[in-house]
C-alpha atoms as a PDB file:
ATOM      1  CA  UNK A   1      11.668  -5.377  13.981  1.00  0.00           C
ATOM      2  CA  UNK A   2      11.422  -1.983  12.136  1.00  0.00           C
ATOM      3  CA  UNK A   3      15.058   0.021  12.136  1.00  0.00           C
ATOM      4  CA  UNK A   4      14.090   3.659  12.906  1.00  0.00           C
ATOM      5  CA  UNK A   5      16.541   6.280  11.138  1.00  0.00           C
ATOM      6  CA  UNK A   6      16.812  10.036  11.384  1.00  0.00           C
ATOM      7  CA  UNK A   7      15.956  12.115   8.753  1.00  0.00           C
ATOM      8  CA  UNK A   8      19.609  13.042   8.508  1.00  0.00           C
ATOM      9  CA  UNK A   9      20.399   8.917   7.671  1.00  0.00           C
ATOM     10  CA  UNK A  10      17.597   8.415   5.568  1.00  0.00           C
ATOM     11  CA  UNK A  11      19.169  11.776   3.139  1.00  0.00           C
ATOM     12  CA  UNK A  12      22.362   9.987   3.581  1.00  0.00           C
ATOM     13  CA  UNK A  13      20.632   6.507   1.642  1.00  0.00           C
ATOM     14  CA  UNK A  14      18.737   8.722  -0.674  1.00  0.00           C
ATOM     15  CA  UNK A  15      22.271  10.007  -1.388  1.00  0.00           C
ATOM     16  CA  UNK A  16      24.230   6.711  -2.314  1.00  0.00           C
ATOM     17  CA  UNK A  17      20.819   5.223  -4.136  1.00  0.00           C
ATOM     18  CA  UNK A  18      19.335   2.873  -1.761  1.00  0.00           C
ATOM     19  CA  UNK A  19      15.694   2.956  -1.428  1.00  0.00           C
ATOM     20  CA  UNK A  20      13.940   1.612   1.496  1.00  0.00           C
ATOM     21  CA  UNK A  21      10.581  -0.388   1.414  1.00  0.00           C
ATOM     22  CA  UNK A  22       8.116  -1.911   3.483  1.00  0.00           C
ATOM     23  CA  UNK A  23       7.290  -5.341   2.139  1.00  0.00           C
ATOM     24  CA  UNK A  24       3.781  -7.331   2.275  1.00  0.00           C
ATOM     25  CA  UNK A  25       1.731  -9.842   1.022  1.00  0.00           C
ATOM     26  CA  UNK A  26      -1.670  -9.754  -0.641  1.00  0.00           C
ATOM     27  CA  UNK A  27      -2.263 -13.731  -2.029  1.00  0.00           C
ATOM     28  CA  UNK A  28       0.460 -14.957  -2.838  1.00  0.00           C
ATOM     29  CA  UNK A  29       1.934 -11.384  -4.459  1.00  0.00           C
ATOM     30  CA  UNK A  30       5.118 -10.204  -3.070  1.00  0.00           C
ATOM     31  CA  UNK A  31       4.796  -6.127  -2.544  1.00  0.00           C
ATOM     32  CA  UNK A  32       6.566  -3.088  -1.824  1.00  0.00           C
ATOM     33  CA  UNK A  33       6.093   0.304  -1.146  1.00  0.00           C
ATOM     34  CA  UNK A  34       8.608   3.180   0.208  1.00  0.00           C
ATOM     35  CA  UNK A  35       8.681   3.550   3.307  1.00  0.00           C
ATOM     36  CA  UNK A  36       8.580   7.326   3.020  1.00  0.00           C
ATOM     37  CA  UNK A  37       5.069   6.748   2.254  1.00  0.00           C
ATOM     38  CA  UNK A  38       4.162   4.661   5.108  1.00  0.00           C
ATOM     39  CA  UNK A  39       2.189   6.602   8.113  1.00  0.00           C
ATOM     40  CA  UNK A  40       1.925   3.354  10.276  1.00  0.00           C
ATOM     41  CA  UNK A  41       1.138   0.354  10.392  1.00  0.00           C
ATOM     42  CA  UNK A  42      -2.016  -1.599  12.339  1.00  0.00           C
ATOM     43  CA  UNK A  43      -2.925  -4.681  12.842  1.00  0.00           C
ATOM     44  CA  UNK A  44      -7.189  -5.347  12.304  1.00  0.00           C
ATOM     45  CA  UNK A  45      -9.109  -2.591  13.284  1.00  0.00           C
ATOM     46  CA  UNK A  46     -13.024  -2.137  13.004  1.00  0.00           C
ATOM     47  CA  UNK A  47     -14.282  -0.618  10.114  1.00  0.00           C
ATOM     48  CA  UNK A  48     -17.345   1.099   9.509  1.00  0.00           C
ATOM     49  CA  UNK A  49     -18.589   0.053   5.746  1.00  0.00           C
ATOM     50  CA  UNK A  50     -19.741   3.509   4.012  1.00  0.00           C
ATOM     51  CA  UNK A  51     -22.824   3.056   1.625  1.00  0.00           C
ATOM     52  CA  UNK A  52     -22.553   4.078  -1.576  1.00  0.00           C
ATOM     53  CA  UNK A  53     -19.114   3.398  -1.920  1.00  0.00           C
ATOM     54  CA  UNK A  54     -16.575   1.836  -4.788  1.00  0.00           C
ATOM     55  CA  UNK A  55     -16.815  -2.087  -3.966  1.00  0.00           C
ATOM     56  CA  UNK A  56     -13.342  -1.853  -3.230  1.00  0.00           C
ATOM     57  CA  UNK A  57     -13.648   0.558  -0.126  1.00  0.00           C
ATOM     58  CA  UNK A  58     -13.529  -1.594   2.899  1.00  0.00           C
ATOM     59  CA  UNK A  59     -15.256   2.014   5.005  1.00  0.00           C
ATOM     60  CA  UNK A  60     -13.642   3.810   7.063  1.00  0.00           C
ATOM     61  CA  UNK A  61     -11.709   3.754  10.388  1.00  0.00           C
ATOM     62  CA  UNK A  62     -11.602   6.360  13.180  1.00  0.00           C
ATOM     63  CA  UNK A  63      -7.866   5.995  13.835  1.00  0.00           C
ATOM     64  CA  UNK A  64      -6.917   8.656  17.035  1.00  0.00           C
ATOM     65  CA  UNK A  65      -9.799  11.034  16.290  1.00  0.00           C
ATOM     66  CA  UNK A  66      -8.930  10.768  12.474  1.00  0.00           C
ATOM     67  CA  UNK A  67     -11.539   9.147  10.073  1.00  0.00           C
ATOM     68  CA  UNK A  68      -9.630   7.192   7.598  1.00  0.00           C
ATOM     69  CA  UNK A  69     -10.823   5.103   4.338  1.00  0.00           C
ATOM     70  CA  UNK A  70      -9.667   1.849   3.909  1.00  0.00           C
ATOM     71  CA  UNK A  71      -9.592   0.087   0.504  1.00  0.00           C
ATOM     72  CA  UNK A  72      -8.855  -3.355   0.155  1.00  0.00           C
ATOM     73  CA  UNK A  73      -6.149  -3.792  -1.884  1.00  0.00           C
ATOM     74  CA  UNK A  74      -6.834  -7.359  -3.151  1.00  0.00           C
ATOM     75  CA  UNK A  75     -10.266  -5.769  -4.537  1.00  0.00           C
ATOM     76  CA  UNK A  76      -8.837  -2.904  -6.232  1.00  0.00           C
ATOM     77  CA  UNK A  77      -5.616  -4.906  -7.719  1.00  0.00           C
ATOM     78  CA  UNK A  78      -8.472  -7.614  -8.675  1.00  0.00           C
ATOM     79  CA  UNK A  79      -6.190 -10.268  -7.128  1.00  0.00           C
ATOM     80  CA  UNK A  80      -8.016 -13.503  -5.953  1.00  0.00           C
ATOM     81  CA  UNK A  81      -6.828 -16.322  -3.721  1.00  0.00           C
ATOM     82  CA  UNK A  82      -9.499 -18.904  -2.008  1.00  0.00           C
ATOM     83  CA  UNK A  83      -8.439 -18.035   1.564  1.00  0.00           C
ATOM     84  CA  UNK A  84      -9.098 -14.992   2.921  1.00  0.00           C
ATOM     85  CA  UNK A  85      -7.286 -14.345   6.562  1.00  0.00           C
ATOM     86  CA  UNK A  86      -9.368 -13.483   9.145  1.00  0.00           C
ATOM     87  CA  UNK A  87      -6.724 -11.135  10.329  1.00  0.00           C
ATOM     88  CA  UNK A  88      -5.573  -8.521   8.107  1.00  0.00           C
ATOM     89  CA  UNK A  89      -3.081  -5.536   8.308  1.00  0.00           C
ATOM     90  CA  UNK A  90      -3.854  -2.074   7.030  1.00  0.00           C
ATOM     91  CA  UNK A  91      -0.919   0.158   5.725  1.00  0.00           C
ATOM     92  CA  UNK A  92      -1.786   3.665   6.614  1.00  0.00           C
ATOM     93  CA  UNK A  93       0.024   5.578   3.979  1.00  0.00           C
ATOM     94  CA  UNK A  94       0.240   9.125   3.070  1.00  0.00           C
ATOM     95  CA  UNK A  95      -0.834   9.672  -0.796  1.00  0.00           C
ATOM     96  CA  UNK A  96      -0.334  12.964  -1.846  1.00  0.00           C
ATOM     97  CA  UNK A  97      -1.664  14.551   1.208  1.00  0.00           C
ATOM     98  CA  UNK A  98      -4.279  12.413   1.287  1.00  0.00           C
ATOM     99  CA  UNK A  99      -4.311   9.596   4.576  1.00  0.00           C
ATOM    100  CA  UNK A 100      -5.683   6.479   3.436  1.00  0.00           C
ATOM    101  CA  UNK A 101      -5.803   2.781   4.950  1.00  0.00           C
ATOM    102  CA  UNK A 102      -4.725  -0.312   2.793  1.00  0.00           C
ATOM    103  CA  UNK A 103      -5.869  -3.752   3.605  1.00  0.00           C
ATOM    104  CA  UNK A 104      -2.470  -6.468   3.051  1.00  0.00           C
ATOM    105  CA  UNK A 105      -2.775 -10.356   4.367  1.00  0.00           C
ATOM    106  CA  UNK A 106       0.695  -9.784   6.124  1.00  0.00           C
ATOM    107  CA  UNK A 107       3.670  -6.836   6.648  1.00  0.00           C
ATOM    108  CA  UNK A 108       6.471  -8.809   5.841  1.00  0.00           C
ATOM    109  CA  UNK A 109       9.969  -6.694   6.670  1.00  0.00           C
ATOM    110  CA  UNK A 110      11.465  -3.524   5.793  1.00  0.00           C
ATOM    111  CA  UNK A 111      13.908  -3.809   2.990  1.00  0.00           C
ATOM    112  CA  UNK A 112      17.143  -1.802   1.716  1.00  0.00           C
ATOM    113  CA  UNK A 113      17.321  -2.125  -1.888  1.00  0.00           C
ATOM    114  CA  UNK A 114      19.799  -0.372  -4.291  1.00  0.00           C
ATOM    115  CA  UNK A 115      17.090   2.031  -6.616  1.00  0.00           C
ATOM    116  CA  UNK A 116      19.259   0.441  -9.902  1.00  0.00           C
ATOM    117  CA  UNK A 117      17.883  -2.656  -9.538  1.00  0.00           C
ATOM    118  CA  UNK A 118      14.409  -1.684  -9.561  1.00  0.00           C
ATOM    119  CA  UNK A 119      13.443  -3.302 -13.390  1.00  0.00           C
ATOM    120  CA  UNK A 120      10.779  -0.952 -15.000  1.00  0.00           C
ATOM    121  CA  UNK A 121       7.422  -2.567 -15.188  1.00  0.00           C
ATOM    122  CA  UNK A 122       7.265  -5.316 -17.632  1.00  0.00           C
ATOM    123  CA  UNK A 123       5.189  -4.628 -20.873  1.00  0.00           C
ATOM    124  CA  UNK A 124       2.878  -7.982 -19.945  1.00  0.00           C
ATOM    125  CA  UNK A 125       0.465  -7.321 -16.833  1.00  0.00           C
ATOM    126  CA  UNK A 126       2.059  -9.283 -14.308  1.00  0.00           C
ATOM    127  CA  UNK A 127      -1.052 -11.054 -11.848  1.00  0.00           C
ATOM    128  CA  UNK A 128      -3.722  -9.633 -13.656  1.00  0.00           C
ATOM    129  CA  UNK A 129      -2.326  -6.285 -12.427  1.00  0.00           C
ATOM    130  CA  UNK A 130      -2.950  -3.141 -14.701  1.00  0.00           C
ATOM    131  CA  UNK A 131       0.755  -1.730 -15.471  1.00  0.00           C
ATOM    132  CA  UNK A 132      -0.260   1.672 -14.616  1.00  0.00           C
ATOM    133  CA  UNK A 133      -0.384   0.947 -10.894  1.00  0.00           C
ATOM    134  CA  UNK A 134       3.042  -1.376 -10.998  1.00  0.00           C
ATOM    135  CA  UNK A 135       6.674   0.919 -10.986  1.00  0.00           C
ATOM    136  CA  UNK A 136       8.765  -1.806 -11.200  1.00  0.00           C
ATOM    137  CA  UNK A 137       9.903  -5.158  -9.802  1.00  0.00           C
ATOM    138  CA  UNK A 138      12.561  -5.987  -7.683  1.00  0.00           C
ATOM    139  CA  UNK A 139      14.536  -9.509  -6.530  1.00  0.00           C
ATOM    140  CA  UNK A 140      14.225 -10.113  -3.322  1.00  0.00           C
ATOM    141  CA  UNK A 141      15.397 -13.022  -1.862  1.00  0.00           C
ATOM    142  CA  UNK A 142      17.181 -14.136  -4.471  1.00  0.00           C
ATOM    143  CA  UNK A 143      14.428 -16.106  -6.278  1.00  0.00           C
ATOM    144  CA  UNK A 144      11.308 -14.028  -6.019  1.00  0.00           C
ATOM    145  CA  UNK A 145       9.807 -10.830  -7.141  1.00  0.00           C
ATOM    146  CA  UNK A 146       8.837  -8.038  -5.431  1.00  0.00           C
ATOM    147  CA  UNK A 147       6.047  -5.872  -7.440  1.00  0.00           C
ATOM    148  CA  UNK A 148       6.517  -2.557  -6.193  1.00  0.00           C
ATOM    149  CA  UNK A 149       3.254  -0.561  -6.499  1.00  0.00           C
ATOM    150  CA  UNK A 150       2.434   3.207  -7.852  1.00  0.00           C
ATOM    151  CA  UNK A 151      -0.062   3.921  -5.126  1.00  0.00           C
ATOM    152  CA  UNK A 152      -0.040   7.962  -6.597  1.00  0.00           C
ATOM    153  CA  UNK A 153      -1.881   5.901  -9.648  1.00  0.00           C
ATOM    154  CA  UNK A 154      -4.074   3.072  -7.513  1.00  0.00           C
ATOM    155  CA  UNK A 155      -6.848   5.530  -7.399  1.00  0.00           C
ATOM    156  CA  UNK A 156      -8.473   7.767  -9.804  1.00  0.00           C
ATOM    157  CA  UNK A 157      -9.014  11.182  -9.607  1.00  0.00           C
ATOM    158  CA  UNK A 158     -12.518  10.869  -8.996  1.00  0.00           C
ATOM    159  CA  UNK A 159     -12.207   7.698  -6.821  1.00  0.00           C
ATOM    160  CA  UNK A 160      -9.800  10.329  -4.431  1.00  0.00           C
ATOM    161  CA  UNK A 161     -13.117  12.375  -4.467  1.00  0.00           C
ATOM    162  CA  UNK A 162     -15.644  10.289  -3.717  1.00  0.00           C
ATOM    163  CA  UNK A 163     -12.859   8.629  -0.601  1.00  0.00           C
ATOM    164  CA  UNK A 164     -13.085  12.259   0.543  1.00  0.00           C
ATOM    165  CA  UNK A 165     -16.937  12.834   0.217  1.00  0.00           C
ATOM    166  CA  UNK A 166     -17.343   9.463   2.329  1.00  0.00           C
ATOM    167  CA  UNK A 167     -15.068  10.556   5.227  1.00  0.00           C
ATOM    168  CA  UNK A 168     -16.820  13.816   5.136  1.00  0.00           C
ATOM    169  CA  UNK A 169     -19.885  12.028   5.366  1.00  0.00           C
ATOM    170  CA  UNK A 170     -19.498   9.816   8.121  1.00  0.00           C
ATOM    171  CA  UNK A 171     -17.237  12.640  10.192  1.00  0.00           C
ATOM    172  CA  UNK A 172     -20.609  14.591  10.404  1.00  0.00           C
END
């Protein structure tokens, strides 16, 4: 269950340090992102494939009126496991003003985590991840590691363009 906090809280955590994330799963990755980020959170929903479109964009979704792209994340991280769930969440987040869906295997929890234990990204690539998208890793758990990704650096300047062109595409 999700713990919903008013704005006036959440400045209050900022305050003493404490970061809050939503956790998931894609393979057998641990992941987090802040939750100040997060729009919402859905389980499956139909999506449209766009042509013409990075291999890593799932399509789009019309989500309340709103057309959405979704990227799968195990594509664009180039993580591979041999099952694939038939049942997937998307993470709706908010990237620099720009709404777009993320394809996990599983939301795991949300987490309250004290921002000086966040370790900066080790120099190695950690899963065949490219550092650029990791900012840092956190215990969780006390045994594993949480990967916490950049999402402002998960897609490229043009790859934010050609998202846009597609929903403009398919909204008309």
């Amino acid at each position: 269950m999700v713990d919903v906090f008013t704005s006036e809280e959440q400045e209050d955590l900022e305050n003493e340090g404490i970061m809050q994330l939503v956790g998931f799963e894609v393979g057998k990755e641990i992941f987090g992102v802040d939750i100040l980020m997060v729009r919402e959170i859905i389980r499956s929903a139909p999506i449209t494939p766009v042509p013409n479109s990075p291999e890593f964009v799932e399509g789009v979704i019309n989500l309340r009126g709103d057309i959405i792209p979704v990227i799968d994340l195990r594509k664009r991280l180039n993580l591979f496991t041999e099952e694939m769930q038939k049942k997937n969440w998307i993470l709706i987040l908010d990237i620099e003003g720009s709404v777009t869906g993320f394809v996990v295997d599983m939301v795991d929890e949300v987490l309250k985590i004290d921002e000086k234990t966040i370790e900066p990204a080790p120099e190695i690539v950690l899963a065949g991840l490219e550092s650029q998208y990791i900012r840092g890793v956190v215990e969780v758990a006390g045994k594993r590691l949480m990967i916490l990704l950049n999402f402002d650096s998960i897609l490229l300047a043009n790859e934010i363009k050609q998202l846009k062109e597609s929903k403009t595409a398919k909204a008309s």
